[in-house]
C-alpha atoms as a PDB file:
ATOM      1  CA  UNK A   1     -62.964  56.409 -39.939  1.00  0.00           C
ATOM      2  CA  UNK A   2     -60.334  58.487 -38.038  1.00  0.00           C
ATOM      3  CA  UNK A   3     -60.382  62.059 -38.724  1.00  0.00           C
ATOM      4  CA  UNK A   4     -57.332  64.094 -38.659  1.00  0.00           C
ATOM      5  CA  UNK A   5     -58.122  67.062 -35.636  1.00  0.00           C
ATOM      6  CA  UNK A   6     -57.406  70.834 -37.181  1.00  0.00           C
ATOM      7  CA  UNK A   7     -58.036  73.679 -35.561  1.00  0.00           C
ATOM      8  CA  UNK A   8     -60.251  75.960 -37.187  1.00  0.00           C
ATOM      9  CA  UNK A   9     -57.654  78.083 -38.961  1.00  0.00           C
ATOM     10  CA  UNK A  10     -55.770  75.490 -40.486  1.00  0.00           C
ATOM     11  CA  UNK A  11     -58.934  73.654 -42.220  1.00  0.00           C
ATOM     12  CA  UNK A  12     -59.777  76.945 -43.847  1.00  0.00           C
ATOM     13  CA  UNK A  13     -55.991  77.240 -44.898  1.00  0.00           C
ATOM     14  CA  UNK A  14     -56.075  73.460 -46.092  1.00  0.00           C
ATOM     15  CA  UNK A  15     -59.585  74.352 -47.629  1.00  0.00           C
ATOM     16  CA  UNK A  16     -57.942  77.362 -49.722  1.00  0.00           C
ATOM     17  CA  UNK A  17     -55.020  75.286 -50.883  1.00  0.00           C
ATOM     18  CA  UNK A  18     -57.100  72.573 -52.872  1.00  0.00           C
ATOM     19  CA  UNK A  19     -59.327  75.620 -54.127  1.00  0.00           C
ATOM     20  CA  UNK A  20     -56.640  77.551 -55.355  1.00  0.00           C
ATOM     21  CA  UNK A  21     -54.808  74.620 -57.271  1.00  0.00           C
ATOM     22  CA  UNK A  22     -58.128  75.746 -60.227  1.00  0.00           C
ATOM     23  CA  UNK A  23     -57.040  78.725 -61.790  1.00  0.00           C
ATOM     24  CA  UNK A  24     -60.610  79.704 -62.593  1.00  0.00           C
ATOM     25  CA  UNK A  25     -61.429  79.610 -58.242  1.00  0.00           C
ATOM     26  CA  UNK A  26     -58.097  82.235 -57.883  1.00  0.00           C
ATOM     27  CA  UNK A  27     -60.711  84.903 -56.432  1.00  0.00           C
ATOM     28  CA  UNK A  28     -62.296  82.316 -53.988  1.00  0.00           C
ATOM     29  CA  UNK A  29     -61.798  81.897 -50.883  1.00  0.00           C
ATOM     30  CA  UNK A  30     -63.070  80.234 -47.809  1.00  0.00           C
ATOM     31  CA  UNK A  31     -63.431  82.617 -45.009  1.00  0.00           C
ATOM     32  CA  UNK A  32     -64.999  80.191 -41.925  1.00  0.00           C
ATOM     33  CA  UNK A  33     -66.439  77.019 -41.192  1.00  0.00           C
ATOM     34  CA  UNK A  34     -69.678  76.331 -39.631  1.00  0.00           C
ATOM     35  CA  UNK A  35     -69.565  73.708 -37.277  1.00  0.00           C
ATOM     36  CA  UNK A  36     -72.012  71.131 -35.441  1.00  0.00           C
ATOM     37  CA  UNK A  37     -72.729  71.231 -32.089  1.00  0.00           C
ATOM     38  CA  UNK A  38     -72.673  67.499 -31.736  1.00  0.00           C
ATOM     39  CA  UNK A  39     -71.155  65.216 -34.664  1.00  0.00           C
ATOM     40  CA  UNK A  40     -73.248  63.615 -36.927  1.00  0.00           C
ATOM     41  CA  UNK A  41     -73.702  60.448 -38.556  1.00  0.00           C
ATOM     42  CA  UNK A  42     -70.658  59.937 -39.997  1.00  0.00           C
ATOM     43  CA  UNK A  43     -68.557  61.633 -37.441  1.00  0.00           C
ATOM     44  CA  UNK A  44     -67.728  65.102 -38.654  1.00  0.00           C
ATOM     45  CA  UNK A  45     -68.288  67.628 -36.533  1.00  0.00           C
ATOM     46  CA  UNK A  46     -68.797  70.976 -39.429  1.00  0.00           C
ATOM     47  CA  UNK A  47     -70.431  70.760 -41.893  1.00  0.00           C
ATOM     48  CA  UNK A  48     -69.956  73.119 -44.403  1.00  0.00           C
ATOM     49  CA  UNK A  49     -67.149  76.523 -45.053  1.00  0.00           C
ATOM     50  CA  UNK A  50     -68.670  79.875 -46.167  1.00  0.00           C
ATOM     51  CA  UNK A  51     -66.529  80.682 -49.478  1.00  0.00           C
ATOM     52  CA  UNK A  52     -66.116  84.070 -50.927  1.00  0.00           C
ATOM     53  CA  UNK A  53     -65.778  85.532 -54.228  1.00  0.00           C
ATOM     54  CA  UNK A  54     -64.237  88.870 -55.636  1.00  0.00           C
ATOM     55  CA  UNK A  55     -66.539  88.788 -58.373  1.00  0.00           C
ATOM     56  CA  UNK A  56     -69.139  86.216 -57.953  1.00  0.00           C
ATOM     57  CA  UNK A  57     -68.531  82.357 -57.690  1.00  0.00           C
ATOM     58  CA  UNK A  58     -69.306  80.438 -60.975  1.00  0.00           C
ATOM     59  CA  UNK A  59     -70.521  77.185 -60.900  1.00  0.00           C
ATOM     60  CA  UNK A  60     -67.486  75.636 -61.985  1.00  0.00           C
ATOM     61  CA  UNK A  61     -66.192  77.226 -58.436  1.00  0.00           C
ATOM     62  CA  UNK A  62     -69.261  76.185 -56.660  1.00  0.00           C
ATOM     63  CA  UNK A  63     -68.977  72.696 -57.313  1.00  0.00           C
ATOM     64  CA  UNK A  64     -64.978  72.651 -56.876  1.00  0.00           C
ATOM     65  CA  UNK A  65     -65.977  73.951 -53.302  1.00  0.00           C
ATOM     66  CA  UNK A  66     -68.955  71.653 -52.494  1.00  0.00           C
ATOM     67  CA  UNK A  67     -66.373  68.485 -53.713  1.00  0.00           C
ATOM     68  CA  UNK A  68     -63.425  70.094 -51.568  1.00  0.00           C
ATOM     69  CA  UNK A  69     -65.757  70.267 -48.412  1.00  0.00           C
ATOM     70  CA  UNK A  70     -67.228  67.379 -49.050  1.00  0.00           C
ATOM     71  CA  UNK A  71     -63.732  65.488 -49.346  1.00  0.00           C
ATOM     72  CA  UNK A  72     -62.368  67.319 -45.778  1.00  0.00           C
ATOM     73  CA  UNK A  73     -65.170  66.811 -44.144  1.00  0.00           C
ATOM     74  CA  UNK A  74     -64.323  62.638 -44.821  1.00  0.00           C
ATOM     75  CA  UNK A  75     -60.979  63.152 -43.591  1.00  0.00           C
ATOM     76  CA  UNK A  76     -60.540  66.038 -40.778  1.00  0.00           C
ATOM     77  CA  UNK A  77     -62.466  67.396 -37.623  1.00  0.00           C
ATOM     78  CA  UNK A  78     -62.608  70.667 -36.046  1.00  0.00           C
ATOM     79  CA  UNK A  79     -60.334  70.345 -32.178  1.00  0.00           C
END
């Protein structure tokens, strides 16, 4: 699959957007990625964005954040 190439800043902005659109995530944030040296199996080259919380992440907000990562990572790379 062809990834769209982001820079850094842009994924985390991207990343924010689709985590803000839950009104119970408005305090959450994603702050940085943390990349791969070398791309894995299936291509992407991070694999995972530290989020932050103003006053602790529920669950609810941890799995809208796993499924958000886990949905960019399909479609976009790191340049």
């Amino acid at each position: 699959m062809n990834r769209r190439i982001v820079s850094e800043e842009e994924l985390v902005g991207i990343l924010n957007t689709e985590l803000s659109k839950y009104d119970e995530c408005k305090k959450c944030k994603f702050d940085f990625i943390n990349k791969l040296a070398e791309p894995d199996k299936s291509g992407s080259n991070w694999y995972s964005a530290n989020m932050r919380s103003g006053g602790g992440a529920s669950a609810f907000c941890r799995q809208v954040a796993d499924r958000v990562v886990s949905e960019a990572r399909k479609q976009m790379n790191i340049a």
